[in-house]
Structures are given as C-alpha cells and as structure tokens.
Protein backbone atom coordinates (compact mmCIF):
# COMPACT_ATOMS: atom_id res chain seq x y z
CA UNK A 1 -2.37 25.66 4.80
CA UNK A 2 -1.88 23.40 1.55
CA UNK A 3 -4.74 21.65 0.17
CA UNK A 4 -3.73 18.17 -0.09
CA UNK A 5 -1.28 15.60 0.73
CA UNK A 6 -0.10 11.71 0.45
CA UNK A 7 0.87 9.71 2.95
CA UNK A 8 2.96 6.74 1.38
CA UNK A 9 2.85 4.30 4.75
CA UNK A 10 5.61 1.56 4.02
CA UNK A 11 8.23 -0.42 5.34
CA UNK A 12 11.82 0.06 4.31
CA UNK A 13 12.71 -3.21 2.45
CA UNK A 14 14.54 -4.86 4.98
CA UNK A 15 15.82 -8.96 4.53
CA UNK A 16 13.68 -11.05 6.69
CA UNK A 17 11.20 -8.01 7.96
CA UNK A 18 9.65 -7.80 4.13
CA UNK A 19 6.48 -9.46 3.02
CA UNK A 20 7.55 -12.43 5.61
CA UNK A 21 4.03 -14.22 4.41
CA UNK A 22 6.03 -14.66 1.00
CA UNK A 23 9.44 -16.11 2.20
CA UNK A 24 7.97 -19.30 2.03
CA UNK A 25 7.68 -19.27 -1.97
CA UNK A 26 9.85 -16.07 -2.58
CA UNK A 27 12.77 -16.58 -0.54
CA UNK A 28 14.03 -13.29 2.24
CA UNK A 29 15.59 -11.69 -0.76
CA UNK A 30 13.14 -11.81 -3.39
CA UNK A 31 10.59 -10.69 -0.96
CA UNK A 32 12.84 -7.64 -0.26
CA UNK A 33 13.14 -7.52 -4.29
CA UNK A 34 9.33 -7.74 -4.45
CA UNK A 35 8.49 -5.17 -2.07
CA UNK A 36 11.15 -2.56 -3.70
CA UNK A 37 9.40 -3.27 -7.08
CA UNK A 38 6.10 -2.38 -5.56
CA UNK A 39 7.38 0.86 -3.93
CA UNK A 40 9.06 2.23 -7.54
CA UNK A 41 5.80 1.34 -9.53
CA UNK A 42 3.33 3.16 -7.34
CA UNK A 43 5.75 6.22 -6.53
CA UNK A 44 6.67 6.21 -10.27
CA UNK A 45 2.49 6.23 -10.85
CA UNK A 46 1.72 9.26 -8.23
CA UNK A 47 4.80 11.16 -8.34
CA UNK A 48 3.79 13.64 -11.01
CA UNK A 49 0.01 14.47 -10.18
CA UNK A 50 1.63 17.40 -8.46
CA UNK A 51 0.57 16.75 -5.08
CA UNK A 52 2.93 16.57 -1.92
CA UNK A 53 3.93 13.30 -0.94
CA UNK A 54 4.99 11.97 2.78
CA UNK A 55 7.00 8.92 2.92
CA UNK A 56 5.98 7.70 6.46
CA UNK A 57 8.64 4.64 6.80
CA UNK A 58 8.90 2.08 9.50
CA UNK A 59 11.85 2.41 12.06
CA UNK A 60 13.61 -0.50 11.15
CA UNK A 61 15.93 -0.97 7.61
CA UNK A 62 18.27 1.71 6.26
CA UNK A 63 16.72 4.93 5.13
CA UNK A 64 19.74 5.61 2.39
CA UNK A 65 17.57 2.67 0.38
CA UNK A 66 14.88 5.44 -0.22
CA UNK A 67 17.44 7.89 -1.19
CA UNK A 68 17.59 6.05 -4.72
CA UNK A 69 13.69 5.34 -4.96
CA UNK A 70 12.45 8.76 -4.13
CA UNK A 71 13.15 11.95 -5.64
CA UNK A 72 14.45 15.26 -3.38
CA UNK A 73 11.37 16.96 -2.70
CA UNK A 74 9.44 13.75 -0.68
CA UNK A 75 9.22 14.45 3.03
CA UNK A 76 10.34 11.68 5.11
CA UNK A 77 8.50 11.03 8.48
CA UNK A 78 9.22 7.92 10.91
CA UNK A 79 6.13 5.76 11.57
CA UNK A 80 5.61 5.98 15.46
CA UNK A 81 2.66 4.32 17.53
CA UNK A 82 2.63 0.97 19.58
CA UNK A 83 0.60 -0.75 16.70
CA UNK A 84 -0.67 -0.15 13.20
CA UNK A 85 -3.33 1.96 13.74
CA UNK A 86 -1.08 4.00 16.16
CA UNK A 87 0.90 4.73 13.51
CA UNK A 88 -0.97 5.15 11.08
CA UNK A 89 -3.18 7.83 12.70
CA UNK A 90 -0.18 9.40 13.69
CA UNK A 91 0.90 9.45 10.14
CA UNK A 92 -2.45 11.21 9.00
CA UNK A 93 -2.42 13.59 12.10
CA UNK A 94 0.88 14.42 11.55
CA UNK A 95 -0.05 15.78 7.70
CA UNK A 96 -3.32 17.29 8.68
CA UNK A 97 -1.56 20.25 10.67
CA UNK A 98 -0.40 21.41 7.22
CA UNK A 99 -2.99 19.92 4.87
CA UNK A 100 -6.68 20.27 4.37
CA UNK A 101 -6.47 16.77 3.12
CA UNK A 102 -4.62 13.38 3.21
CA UNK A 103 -4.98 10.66 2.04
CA UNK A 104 -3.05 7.78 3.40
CA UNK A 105 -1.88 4.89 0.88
CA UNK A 106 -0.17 1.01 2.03
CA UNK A 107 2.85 -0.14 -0.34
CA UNK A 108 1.54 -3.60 -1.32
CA UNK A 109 -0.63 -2.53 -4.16
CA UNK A 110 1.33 -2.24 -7.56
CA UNK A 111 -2.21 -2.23 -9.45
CA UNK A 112 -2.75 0.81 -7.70
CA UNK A 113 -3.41 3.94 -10.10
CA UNK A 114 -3.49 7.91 -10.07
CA UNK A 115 -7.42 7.24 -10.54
CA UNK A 116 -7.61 5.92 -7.19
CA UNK A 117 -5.83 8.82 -5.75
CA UNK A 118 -8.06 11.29 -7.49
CA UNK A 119 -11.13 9.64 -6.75
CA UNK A 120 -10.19 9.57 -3.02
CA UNK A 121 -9.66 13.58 -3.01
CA UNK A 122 -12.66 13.84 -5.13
CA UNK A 123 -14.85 11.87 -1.85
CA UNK A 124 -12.92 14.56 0.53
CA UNK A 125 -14.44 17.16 -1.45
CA UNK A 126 -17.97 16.36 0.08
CA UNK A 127 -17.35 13.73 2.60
CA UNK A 128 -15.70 13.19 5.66
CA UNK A 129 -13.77 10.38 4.97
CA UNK A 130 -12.85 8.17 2.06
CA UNK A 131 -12.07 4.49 2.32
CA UNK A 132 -10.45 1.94 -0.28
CA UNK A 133 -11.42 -2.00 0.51
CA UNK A 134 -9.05 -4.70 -0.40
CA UNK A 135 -10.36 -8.30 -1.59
CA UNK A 136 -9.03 -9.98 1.95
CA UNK A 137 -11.51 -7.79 4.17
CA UNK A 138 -8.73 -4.87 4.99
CA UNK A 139 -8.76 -1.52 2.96
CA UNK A 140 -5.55 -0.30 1.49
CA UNK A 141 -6.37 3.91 1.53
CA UNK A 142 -7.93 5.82 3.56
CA UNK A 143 -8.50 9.79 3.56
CA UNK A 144 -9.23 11.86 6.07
CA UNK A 145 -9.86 16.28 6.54
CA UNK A 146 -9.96 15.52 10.23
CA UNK A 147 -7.85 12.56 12.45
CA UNK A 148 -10.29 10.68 13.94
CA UNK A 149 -7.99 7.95 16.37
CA UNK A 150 -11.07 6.12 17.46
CA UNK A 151 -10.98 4.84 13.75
CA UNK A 152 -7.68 3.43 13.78
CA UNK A 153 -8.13 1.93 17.34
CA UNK A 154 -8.71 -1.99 16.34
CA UNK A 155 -7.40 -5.35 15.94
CA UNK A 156 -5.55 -5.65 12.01
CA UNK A 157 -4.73 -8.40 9.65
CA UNK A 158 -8.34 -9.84 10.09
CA UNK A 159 -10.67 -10.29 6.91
CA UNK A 160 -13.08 -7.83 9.07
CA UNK A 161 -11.25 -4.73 9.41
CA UNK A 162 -13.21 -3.44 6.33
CA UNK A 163 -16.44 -3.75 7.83
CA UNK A 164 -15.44 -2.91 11.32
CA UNK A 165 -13.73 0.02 10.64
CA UNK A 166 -17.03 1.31 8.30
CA UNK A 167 -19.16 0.15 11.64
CA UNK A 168 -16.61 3.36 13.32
CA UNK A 169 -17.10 5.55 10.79
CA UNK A 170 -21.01 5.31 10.97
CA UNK A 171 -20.69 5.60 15.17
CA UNK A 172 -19.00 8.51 14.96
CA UNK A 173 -21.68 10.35 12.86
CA UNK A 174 -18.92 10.90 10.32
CA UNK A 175 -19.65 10.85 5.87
CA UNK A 176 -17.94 8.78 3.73
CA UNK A 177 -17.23 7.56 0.43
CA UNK A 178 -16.06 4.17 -0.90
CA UNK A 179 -13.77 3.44 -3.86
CA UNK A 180 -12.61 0.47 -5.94
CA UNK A 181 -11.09 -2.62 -4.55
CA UNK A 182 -8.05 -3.84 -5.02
CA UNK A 183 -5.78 -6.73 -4.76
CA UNK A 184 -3.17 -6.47 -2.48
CA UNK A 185 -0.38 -8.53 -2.32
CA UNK A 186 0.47 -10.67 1.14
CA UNK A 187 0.88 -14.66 -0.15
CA UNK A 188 1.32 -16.77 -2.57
CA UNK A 189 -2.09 -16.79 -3.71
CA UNK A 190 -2.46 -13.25 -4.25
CA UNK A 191 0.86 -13.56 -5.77
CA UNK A 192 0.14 -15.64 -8.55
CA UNK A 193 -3.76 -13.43 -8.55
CA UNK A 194 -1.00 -10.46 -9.38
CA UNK A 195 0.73 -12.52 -12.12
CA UNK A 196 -2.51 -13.59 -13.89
CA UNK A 197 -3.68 -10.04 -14.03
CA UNK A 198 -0.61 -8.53 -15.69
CA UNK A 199 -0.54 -11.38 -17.75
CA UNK A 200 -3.64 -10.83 -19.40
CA UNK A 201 -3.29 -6.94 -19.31
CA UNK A 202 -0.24 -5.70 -21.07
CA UNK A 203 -0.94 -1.72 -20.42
CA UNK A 204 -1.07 -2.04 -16.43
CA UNK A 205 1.74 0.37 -15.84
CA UNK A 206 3.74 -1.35 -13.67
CA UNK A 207 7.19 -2.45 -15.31
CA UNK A 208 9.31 -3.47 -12.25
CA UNK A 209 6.71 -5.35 -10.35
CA UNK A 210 5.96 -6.79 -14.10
CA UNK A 211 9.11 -7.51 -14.48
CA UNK A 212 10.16 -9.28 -11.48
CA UNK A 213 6.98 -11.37 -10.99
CA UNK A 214 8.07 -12.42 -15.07
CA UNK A 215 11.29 -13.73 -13.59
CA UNK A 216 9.75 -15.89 -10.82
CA UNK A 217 7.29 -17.46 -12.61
CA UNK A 218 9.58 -18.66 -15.19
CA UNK A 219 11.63 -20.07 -12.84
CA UNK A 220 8.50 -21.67 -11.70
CA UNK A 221 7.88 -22.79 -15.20
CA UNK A 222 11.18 -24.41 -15.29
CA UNK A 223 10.31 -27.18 -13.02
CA UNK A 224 7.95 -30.26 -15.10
CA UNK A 225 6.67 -31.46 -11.41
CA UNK A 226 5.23 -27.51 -10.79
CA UNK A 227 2.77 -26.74 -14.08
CA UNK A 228 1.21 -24.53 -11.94
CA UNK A 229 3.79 -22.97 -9.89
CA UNK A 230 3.12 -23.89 -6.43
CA UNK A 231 6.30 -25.35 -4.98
CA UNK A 232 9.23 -22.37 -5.85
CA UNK A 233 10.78 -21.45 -2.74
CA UNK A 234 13.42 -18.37 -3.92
C-alpha cells in the first residue's frame, strides 16, 4: 500500500454548469474560463511534490478538456454519490484501499499552496483527520487514514458546515487537526476579495487565475459609471 494520495474533487468546466453563482458578473463563458484558470494554477502548484494525484471529476462536461490540463500519470475517477458528501466520501474511500492517506482538495481555491498540502499530511501523521476551513463557514480540504461516511452525511453550501462537520468529528471520538483558511471563490464578492489579494501580492503563484481576473477587471475599469467594478456582466 502507498503512503499518500490527492484527491483533486472538481467539476469539468462545462458552459452554464461552472461557477453558476458568477454568471451574473462573469458571463457562462468566463465562468468556464475562470474555473479552467483555477484548475491549471493549483495542479501546476501540487503537481511536482511527488505525490499521486486522483482527479475525481463530475459526470457531466467532456473529459478530453482534462487531457490538456493534466499530465499522463493523473488517475481519473468519476465522482459518484446522490449528493456532495456522497461523492465525496466515495472519492476518499475509493483512494484509501490503496493509500494510507488522502487528502481530498475542492478546485475553487487558486490561493491554495503546496504548504497546505504538506501541512495536511503532516496532521495525518498523528491525527485522525485533518480539516481546512474556508472564510464562508465550509472547509475546502479534508484528510482522512480512515473513510468515515457519517462525516460527509449533511446538508452543504451553508455557512455552518465548518462547525457541524467538526461537531461529527468530535461524536465520533475521532483526532483532528485544523489548518489555515482560505478564500474560496463562489461570487462576486469573493471575486473581487481574489483580485485585491493578488493585487497587492505580486509573488502569489498563480499566473492564469492572475491573469484572467487582470482582464476582467480592466474591462470593469473601462466603464466611468463602475469605479468600483460592480456592474460587469461578461
């Protein structure tokens, strides 16, 4: 048995099934332009820490997109479950019959780093589980050395799932460990949160999420009514 693995949990960047909170301000296609820049930057920021990496992918969109995003030796696996924590357990049980560890990462976090990745193994080294929050109440990583379903078995997309989902944890008798929080990106206002942090840090390695969020907010910029960028809409 290996000793650890990744779990890359995304959807396939699909027109008008991609970051649909954002096709208000984005557009469909710059959401699906958005969500493919996010996907390169963290793969591009994990892919050499020389750890296996799963690509668990939703079952709608067309796989061949991944193809040119992902390099040969990625293992793609089809999300399956009812609901999101159906599939994501699934995803983590899946890894765990050849892994002593995974850890299980969302796709809307370009800010993510390999620091978070290694401090997530590090937790799994003494503790049970290890658990990322994000600043809207969800967590965007969680590792596991054991599936435990009754974990994953809630209501999502609430700005409790953090604190419900630690409640679980505790019930079950079960260690854990808790890393930094991040910013995840699911609106416009955590959209233009992402744009004000790479605008005041240059070294955030991140070039195609940098690069596209560059483009929309000068198109923002472009209209004297919007000085502060609220009414683009793609």
């Amino acid at each position: 048995m290996k000793d650890k693995v990744i779990v890359f949990f995304t959807r396939i960047p699909t027109l008008g099934k991609t970051k649909t909170r954002l096709e208000p301000f984005l557009g469909q296609r710059s959401c699906v332009e958005l969500q493919t820049a996010f996907i390169k930057d963290i793969y591009e920021n994990i892919k050499n820490m020389g750890i296996d990496i799963i690509v668990n992918y939703s079952d709608h969109g067309d796989l061949e997109i991944f193809y040119d995003i992902f390099d040969e030796d990625v293992y793609f696996l089809k999300q399956e479950g009812k609901d999101l924590g159906e599939k994501m357990y699934n995803g983590i049980s899946y890894s765990l019959k050849d892994y002593k560890k995974s850890v299980l990462i969302g796709s809307d976090l370009p800010l993510l780093g390999k620091e978070d990745i290694e401090m997530a193994f590090n937790i799994l080294e003494d503790k049970d589980i290890a658990i990322f929050p994000t600043y809207d109440g969800g967590y965007y990583l969680i590792g596991m050395k054991e599936a435990c379903k009754d974990i994953f078995n809630m209501k999502y997309s609430t700005s409790s799932v953090f604190q419900e989902t630690i409640g679980r944890i505790q019930a079950m008798g079960k260690s854990y460990g808790v890393g930094n929080i991040q910013l995840d990106i699911d609106d416009k206002n955590d959209f233009l949160k992402l744009y004000e942090i790479l605008k005041g840090d240059k070294d955030i390695p991140c070039h195609n999420t940098r690069k596209f969020v560059y483009k929309i907010m000068e198109k923002c910029d472009e209209n004297e009514q919007n000085p502060y960028r609220q009414y683009y809409t793609g």
